[in-house]
Protein backbone atom coordinates (compact mmCIF):
# COMPACT_ATOMS: atom_id res chain seq x y z
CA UNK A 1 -1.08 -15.46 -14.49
CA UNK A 2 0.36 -12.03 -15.56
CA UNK A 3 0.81 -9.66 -12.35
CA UNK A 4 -1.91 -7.43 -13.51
CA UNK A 5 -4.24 -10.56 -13.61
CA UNK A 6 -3.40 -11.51 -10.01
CA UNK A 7 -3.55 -7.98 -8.58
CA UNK A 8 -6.89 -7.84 -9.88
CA UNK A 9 -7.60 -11.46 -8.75
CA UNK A 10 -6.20 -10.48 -5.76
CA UNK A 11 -8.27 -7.48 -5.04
CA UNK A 12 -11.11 -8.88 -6.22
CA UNK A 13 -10.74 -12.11 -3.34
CA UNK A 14 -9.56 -9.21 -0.46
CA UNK A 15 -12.02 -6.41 -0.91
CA UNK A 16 -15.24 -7.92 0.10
CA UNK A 17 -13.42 -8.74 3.82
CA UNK A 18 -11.40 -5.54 4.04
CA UNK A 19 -14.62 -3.60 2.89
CA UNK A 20 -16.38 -5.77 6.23
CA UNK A 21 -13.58 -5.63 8.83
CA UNK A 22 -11.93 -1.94 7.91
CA UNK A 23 -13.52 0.87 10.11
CA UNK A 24 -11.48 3.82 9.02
CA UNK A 25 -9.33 5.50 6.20
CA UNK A 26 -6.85 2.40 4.04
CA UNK A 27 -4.56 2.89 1.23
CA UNK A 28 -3.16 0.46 -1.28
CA UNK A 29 0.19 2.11 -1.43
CA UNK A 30 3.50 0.99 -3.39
CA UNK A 31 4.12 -0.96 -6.42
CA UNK A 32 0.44 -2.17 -6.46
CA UNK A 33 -1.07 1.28 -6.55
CA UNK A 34 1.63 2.30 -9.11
CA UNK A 35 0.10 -0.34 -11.55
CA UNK A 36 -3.85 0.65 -10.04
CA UNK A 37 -2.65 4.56 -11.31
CA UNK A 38 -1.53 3.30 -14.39
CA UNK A 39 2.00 3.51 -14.12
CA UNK A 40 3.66 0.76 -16.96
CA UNK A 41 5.77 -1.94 -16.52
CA UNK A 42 5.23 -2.34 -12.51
CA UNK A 43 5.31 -5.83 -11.50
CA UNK A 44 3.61 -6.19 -7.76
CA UNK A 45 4.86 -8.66 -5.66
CA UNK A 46 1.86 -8.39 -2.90
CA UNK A 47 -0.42 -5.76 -2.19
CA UNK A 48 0.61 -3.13 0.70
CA UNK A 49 -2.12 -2.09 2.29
CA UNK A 50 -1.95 1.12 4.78
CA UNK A 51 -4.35 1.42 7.24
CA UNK A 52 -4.88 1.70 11.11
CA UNK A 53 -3.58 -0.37 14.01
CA UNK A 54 -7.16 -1.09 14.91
CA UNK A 55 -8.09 -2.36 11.49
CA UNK A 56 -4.58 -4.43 11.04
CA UNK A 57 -5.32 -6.24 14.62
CA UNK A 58 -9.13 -6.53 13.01
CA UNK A 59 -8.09 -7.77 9.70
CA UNK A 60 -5.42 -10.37 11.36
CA UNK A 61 -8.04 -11.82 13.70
CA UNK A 62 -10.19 -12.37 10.96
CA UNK A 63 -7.77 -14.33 8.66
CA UNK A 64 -5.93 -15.36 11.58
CA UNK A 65 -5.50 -18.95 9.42
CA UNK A 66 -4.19 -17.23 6.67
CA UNK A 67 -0.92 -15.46 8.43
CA UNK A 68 2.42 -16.21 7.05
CA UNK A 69 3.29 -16.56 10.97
CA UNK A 70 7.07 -17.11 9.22
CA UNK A 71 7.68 -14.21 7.50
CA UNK A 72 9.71 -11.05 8.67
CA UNK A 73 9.38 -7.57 6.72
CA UNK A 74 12.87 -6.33 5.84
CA UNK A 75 14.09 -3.10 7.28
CA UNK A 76 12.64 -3.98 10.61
CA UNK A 77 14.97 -0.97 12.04
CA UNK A 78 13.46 1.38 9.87
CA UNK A 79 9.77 0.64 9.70
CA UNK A 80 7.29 -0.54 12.39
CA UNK A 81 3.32 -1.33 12.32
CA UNK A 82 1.01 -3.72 13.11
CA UNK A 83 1.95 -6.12 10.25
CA UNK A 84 0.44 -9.29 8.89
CA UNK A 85 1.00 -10.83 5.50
CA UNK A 86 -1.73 -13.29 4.09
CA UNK A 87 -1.10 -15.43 1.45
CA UNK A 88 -4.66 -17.45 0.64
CA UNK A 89 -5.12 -14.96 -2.27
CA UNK A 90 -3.73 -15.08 -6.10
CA UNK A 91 -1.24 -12.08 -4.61
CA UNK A 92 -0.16 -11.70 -1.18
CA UNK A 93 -1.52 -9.16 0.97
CA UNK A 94 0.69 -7.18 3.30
CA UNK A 95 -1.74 -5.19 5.40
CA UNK A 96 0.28 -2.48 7.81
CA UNK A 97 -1.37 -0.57 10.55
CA UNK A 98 -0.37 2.75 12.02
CA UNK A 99 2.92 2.34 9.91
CA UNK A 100 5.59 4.47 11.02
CA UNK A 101 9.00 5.73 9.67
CA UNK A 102 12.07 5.96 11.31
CA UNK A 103 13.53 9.54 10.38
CA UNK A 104 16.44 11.46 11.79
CA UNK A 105 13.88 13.33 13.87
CA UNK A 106 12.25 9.38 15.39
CA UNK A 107 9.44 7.67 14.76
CA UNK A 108 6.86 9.88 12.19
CA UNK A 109 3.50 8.12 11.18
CA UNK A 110 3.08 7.55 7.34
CA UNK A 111 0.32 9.25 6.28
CA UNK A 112 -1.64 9.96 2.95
CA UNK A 113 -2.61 13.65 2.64
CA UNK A 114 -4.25 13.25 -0.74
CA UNK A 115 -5.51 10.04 -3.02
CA UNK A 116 -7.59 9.17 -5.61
CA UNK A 117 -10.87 6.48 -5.33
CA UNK A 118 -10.86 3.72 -7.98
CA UNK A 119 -13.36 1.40 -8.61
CA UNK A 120 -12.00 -2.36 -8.25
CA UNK A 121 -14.37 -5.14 -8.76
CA UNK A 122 -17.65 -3.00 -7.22
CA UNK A 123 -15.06 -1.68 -4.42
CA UNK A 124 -13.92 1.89 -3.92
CA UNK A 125 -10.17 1.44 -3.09
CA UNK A 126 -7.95 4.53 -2.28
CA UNK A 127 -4.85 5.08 -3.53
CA UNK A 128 -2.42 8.26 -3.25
CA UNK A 129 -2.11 10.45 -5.72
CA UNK A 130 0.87 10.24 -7.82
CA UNK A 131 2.90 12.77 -5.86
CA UNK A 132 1.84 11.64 -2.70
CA UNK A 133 2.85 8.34 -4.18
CA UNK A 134 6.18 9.90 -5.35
CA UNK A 135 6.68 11.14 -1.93
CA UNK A 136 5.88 8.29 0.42
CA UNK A 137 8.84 6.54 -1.86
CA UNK A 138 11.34 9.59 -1.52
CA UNK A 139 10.42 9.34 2.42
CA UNK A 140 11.33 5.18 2.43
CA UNK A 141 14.49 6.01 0.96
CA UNK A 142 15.05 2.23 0.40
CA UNK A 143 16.70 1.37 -3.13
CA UNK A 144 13.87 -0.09 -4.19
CA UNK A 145 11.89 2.25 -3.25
CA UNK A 146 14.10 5.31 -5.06
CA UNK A 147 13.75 3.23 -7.93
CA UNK A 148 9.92 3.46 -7.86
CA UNK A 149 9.61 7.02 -7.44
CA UNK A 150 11.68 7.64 -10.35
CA UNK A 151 9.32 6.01 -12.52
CA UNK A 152 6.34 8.01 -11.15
CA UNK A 153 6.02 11.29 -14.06
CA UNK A 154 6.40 14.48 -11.95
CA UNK A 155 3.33 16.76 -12.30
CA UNK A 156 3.64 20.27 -14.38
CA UNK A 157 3.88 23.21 -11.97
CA UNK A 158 0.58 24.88 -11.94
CA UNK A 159 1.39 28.10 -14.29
CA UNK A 160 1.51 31.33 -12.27
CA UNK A 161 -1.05 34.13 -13.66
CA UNK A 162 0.88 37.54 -14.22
């Protein structure tokens, strides 16, 4: 199975219970929305999903069975969130609520100011924008994550009218 196949696969097995347990605003953010915005060559390892504390505690309750109870998220020092990974589905899911970032000014929520709907198998999924995808990278500052955003095409300036 190609990792476009088992994103999709993926999705297709997750939405129907995200789109029943989630109450408010979600994001698919990092290497699986890169491929979802059409970005080439990106090969997801799970699906990250951003979304509330609320729906992450929700979500984990629900596929309680499913929890990698054994698995630790890298960069524990530098990220924080209600976290749960599931791993019943042809891709991982990695579902973190109220994710924050540890910056040189503390702990600042991650947040998506603007995002594009998809359709996924019947389900509207949200992803951010390329910039804000761009961004959100930049802000990790992780390797990886540098690596990422450099992949991401920056958007022409808007031109200015004389």
């Amino acid at each position: 199975m190609t990792s476009t196949s088992a994103l999709h696969a993926g999705l297709h097995d997750a939405l129907p219970e995200l789109a029943r347990t989630f109450r408010d605003p979600w994001w698919i953010i990092g290497s699986a929305a890169m491929l979802l915005a059409d970005i080439p060559n990106v090969v997801p390892q799970d699906i990250d999903v951003l979304c509330s504390r609320r729906d992450a505690l929700q979500l984990r309750e629900a596929w309680i069975e499913h929890v990698d109870a054994t698995y630790r998220p890298a960069d524990e020092t530098r990220f924080r969130s209600a976290f749960a990974r599931f791993v019943h589905l042809p891709m991982p899911v990695e579902v973190m609520g109220g994710l924050e970032l540890m910056t040189a000014a503390g702990w600042r929520p991650v947040q998506v100011h603007d995002d594009m709907r998809l359709d996924v198998a019947g389900h509207e999924v949200r992803v951010p924008t390329l910039d804000e995808q761009r961004r959100i990278l930049l802000a990790f500052g992780r390797e990886k994550d540098l690596a990422k955003a450099a992949r991401i095409p920056v958007s022409p300036e808007h031109p200015h009218v004389a």
